[in-house]
Protein backbone atom coordinates (compact mmCIF):
# COMPACT_ATOMS: atom_id res chain seq x y z
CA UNK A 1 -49.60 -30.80 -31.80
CA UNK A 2 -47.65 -31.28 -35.09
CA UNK A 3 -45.73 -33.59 -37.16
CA UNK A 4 -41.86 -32.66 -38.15
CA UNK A 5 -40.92 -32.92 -41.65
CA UNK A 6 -38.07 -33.95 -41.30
CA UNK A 7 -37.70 -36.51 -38.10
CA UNK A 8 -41.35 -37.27 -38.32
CA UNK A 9 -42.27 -36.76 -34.27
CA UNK A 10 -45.02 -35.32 -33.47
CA UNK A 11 -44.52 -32.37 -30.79
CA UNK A 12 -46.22 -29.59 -29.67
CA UNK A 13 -46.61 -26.09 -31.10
CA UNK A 14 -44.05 -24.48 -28.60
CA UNK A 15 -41.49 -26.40 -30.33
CA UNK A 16 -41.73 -25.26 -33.74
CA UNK A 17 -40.73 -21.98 -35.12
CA UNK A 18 -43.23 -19.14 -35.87
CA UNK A 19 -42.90 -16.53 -39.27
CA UNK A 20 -45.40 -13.94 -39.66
CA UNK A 21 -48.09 -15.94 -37.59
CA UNK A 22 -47.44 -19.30 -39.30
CA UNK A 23 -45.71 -22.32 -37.80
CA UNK A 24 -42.76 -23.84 -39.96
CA UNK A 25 -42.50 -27.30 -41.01
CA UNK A 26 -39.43 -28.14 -39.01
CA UNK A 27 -39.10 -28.47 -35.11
CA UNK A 28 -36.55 -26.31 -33.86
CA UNK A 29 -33.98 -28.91 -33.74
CA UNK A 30 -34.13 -29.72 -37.16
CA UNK A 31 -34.38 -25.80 -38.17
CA UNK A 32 -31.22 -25.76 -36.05
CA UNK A 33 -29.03 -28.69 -37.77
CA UNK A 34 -30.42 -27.97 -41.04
CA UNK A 35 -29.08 -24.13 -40.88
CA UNK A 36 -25.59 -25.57 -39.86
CA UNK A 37 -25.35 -27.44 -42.42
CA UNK A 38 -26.42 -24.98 -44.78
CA UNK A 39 -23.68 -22.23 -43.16
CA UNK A 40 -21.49 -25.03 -43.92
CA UNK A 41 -22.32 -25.89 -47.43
CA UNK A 42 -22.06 -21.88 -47.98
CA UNK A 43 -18.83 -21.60 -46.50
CA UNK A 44 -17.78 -24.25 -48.76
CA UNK A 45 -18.40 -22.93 -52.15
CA UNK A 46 -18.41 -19.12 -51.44
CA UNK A 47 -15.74 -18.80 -49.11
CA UNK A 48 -17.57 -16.57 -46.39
CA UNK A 49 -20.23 -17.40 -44.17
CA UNK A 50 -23.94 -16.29 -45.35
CA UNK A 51 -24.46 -13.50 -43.09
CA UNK A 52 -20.88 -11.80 -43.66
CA UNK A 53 -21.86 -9.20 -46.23
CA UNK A 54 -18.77 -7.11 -47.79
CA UNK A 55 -19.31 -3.59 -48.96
CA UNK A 56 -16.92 -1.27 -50.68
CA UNK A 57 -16.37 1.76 -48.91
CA UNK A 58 -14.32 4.93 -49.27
CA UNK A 59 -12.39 6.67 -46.33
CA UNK A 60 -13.25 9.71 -46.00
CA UNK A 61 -9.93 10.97 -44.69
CA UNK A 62 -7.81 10.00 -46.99
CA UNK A 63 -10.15 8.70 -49.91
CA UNK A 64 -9.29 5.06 -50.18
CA UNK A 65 -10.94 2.12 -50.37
CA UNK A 66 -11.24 -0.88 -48.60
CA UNK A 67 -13.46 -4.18 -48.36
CA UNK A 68 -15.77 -3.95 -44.76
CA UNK A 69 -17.95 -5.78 -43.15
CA UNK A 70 -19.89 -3.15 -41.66
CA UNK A 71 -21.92 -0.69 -44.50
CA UNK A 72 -21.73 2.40 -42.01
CA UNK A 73 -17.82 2.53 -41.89
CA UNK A 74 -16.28 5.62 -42.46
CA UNK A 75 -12.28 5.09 -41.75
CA UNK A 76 -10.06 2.91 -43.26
CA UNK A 77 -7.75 2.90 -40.06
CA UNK A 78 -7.75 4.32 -36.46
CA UNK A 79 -4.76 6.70 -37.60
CA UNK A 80 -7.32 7.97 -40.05
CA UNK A 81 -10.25 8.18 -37.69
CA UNK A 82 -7.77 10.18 -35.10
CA UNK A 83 -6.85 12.68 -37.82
CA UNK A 84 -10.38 13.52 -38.66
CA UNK A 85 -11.40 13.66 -35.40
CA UNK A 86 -8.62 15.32 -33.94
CA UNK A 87 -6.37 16.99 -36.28
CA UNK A 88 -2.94 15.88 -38.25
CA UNK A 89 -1.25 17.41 -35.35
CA UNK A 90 -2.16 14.99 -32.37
CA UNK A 91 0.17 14.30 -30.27
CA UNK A 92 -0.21 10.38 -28.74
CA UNK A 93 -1.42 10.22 -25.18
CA UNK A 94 0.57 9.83 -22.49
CA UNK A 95 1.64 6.97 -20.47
CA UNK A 96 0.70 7.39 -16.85
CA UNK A 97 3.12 7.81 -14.48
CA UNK A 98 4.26 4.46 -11.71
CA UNK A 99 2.45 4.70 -8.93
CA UNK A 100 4.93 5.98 -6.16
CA UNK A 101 5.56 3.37 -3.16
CA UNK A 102 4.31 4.25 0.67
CA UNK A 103 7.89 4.83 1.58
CA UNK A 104 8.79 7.46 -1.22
CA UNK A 105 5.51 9.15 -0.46
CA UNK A 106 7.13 9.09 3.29
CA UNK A 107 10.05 10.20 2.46
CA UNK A 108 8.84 13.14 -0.13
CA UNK A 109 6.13 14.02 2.89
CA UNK A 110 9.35 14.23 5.43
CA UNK A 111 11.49 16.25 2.61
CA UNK A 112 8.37 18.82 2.58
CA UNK A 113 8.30 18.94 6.01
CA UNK A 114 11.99 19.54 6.75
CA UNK A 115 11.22 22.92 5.23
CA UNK A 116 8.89 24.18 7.59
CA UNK A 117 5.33 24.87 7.73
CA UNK A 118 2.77 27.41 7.91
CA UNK A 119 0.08 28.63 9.47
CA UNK A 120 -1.90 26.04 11.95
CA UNK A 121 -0.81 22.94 10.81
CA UNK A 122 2.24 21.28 12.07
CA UNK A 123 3.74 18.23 10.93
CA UNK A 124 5.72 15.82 13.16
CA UNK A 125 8.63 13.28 11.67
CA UNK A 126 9.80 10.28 12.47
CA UNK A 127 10.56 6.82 11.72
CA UNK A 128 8.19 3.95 11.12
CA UNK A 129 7.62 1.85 13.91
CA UNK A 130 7.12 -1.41 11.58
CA UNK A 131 9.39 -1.09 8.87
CA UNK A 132 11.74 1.59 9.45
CA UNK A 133 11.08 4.30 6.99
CA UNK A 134 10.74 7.95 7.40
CA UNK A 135 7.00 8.85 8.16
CA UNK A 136 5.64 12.44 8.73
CA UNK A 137 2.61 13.22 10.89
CA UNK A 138 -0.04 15.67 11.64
CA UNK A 139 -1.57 16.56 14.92
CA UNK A 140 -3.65 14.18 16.35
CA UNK A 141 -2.75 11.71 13.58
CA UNK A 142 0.50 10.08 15.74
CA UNK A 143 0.06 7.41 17.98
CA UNK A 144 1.91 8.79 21.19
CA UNK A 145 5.47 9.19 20.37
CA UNK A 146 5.15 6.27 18.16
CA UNK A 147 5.18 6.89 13.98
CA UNK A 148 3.83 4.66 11.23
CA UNK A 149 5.07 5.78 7.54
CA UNK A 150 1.09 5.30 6.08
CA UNK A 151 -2.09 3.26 6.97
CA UNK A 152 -1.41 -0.26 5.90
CA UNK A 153 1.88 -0.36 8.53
CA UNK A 154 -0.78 1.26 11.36
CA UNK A 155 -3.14 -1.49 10.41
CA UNK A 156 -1.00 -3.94 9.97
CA UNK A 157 0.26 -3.20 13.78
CA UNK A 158 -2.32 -3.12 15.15
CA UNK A 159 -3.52 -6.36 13.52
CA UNK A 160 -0.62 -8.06 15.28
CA UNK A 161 -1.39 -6.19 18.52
CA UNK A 162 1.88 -4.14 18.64
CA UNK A 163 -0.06 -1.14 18.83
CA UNK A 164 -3.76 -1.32 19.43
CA UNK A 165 -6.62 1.56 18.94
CA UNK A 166 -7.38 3.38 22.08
CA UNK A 167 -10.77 4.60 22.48
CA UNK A 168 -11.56 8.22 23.18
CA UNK A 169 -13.84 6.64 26.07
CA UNK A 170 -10.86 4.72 27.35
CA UNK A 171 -8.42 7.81 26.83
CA UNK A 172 -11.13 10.51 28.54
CA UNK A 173 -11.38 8.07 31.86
CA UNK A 174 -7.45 7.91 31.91
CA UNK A 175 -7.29 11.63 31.94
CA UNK A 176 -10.14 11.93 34.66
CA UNK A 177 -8.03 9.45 36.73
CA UNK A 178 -5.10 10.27 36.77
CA UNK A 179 -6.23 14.18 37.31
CA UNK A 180 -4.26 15.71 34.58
CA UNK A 181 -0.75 15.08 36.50
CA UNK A 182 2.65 12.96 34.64
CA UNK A 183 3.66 9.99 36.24
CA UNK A 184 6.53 10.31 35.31
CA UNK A 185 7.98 13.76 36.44
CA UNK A 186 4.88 14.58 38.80
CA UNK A 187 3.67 17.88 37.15
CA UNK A 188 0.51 19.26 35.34
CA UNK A 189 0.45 18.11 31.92
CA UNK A 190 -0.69 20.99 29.54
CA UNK A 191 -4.33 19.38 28.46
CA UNK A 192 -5.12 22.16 25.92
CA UNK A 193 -1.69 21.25 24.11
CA UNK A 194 -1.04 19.41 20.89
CA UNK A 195 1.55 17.29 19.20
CA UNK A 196 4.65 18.44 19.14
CA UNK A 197 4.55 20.28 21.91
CA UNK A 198 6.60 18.75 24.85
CA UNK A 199 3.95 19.23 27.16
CA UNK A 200 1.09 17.93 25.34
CA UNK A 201 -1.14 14.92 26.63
CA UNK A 202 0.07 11.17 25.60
CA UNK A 203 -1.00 8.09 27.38
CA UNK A 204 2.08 5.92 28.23
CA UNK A 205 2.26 2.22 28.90
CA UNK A 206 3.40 1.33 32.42
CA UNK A 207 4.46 -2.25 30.97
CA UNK A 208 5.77 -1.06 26.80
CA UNK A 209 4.33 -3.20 24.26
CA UNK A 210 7.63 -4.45 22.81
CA UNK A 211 7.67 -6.23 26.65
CA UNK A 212 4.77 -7.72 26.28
CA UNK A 213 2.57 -5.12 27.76
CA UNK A 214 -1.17 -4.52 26.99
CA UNK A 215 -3.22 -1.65 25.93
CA UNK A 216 -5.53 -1.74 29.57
CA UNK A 217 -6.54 0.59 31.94
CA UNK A 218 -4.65 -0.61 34.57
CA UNK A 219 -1.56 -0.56 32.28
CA UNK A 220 -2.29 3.27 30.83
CA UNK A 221 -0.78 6.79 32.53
CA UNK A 222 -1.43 10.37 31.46
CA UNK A 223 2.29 11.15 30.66
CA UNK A 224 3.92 14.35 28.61
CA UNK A 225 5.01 13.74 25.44
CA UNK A 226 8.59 14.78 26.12
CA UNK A 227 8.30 12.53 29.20
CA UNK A 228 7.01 9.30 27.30
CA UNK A 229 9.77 10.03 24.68
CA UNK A 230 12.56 10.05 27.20
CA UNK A 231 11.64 6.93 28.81
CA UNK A 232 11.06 5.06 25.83
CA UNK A 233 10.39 1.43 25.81
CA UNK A 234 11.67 1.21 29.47
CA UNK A 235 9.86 0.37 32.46
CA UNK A 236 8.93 3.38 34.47
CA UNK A 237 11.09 2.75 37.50
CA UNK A 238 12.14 6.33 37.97
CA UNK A 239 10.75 9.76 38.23
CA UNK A 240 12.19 12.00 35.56
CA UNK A 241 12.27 15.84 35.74
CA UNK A 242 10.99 18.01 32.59
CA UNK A 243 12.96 20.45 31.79
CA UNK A 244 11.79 24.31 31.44
């Protein structure tokens, strides 16, 4: 225990300052008002705070000199310190470039696409279910015959249950079922066939979605693209005939 100078309590060791193994004379508290007022007293008549130290220093770009508070500066400016660094010559950077929307990115994707592709990967265009704006698709990545310009429209369907994941469970017992035949025009559908191909695999609602129809087994056929397209969001009330 020990007796403060300067309130006169008496208070234990852990509330005193230490220097060099020796305890001060004032409890922290008082160490703590008595070096604000001191701050203040030296703000007063010397116009800076105590710790604020000013050195004269000389730029080493362009050789003049300034007033800092820091004794390690070297530049009198940031145009000086990006001429040393970097030359007279720099240019300044760049601003990035806006972000380009979903739909422009749509629409550039569709522009590509209208010029053909190569190779094995084929792109499919359409229209965005959701919103309406041109969307482009590889194979595999369209739902059926329906198109969603990027994710946050497919999300945001199927979020409001216009057009809900099917499983690849769900769509393998479909195809078992239904023995690889259209239900709509009665003939084989071409299994080892992808997107665009007319004769490629889709699963078609018997009831469409826009009617209120859900995503169910009992409301799922094995249907050919072309097939599903034709019949669109009607009710499959008549056999069609695929041409070729």
């Amino acid at each position: 225990m020990k007796t403060c100078a300067t309130c006169g309590e008496t208070k234990a060791l852990s509330e005193f300052y230490a220097s060099k193994g020796k305890v001060r004379h004032r409890c922290k508290e008082c160490e703590k008002a008595w070096q604000r007022e001191y701050n203040q007293r030296y703000k007063a008549e010397h116009g800076k705070y105590p710790t604020h130290r000013d050195y004269r220093r000389t730029c080493i770009e362009c050789g003049a000199e300034w007033i800092s508070h820091n004794g390690a500066a070297k530049y009198c400016s940031n145009r000086c310190q990006a001429a040393h660094e970097h030359g007279p010559d720099r240019r300044p950077k760049r601003k990035p470039e806006p972000r380009p929307t979903r739909h422009e990115t749509a629409r550039r994707r569709l522009a590509t696409a209208s010029t053909g592709t190569r190779g094995r990967h084929v792109l499919v265009g359409g229209w965005c279910a959701l919103c309406g704006a041109a969307a482009i698709e590889g194979p595999g990545n369209q739902l059926g015959s329906v198109f969603y310009c990027s994710g946050v429209c497919r999300r945001t369907a199927r979020g409001k249950g216009l057009h809900p994941k099917i499983s690849l469970a769900l769509r393998a017992y479909i195809y078992r079922r239904d023995r690889g035949i259209c239900h709509l025009c009665r003939k084989r559908v071409a299994m080892t066939k992808i997107a665009p191909h007319p004769r490629s695999p889709v699963l078609d609602h018997l009831v469409p979605l826009s009617l209120g129809g859900s995503t169910t087994r009992e409301n799922l056929r094995l249907a050919h693209r072309l097939c599903n397209e034709l019949k669109s969001n009607h009710p499959a009330n008549e056999q069609l005939m695929l041409a070729g």
